[in-house]
C-alpha atoms as a PDB file:
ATOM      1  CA  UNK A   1       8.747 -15.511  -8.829  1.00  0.00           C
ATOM      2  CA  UNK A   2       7.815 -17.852 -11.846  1.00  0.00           C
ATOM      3  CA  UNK A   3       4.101 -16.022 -11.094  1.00  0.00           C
ATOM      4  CA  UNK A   4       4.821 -12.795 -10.836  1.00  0.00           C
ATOM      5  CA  UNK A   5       6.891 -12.874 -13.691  1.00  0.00           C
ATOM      6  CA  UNK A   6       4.071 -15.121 -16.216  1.00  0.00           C
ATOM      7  CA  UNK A   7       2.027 -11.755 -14.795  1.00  0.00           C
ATOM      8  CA  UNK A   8       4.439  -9.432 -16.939  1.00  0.00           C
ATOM      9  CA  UNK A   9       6.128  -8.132 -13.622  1.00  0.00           C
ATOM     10  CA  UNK A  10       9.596  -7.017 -14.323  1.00  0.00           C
ATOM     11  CA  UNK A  11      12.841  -8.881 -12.652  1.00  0.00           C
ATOM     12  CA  UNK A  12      13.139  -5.231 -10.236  1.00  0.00           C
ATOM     13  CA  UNK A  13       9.359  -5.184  -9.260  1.00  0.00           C
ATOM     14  CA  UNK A  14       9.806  -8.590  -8.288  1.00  0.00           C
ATOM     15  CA  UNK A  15      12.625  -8.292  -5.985  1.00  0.00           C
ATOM     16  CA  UNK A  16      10.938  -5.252  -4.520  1.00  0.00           C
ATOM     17  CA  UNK A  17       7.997  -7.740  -4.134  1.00  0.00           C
ATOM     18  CA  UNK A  18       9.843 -10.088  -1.924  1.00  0.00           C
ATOM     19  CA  UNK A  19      11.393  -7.829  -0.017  1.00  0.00           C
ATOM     20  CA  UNK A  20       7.872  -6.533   0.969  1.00  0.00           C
ATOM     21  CA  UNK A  21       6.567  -9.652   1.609  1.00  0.00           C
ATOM     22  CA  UNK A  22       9.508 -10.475   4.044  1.00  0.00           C
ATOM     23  CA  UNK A  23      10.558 -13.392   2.042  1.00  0.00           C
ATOM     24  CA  UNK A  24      14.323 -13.715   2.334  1.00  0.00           C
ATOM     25  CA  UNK A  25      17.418 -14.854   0.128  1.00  0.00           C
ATOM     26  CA  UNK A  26      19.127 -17.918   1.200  1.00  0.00           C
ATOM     27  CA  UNK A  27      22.246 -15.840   1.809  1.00  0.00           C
ATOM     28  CA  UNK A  28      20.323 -12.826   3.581  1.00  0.00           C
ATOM     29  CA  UNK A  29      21.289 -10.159   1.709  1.00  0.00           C
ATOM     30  CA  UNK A  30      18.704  -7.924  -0.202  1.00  0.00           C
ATOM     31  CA  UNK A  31      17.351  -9.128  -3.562  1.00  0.00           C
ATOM     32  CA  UNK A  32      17.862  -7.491  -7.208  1.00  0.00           C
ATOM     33  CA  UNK A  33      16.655  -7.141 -10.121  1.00  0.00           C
ATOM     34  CA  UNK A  34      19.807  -9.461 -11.522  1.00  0.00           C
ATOM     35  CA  UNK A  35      19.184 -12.121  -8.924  1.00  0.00           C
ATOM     36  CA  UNK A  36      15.863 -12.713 -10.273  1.00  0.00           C
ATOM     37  CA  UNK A  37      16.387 -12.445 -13.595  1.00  0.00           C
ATOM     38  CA  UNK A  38      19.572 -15.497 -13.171  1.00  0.00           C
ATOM     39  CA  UNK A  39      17.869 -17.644 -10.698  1.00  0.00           C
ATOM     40  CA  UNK A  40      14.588 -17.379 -13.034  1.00  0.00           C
ATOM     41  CA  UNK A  41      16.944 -17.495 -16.400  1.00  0.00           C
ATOM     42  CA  UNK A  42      19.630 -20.414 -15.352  1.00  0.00           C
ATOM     43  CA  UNK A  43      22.072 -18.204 -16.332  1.00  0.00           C
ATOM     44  CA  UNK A  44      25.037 -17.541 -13.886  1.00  0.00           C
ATOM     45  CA  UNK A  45      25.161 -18.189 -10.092  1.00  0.00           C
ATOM     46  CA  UNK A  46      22.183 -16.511  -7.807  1.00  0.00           C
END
């Protein structure tokens, strides 16, 4: 994630990214634009 986004790819591309790539979340469900941008930010829960 830290890559992708030092590459200028925004927090949605991203999660589309892993998705592709088959890389899941720890709780299984799909992965957002939000997600990213909080678990990338340290701001709220992800």
């Amino acid at each position: 994630m830290k890559e992708l986004r030092a590459q200028g790819i925004g927090f949605d591309r991203i999660a589309v990214r892993l998705k592709e790539e088959g890389i899941p979340t720890r709780t299984g469900k799909p992965w957002h634009g939000v997600v990213i941008n909080r678990i990338l930010t340290g701001k709220g829960r992800a």
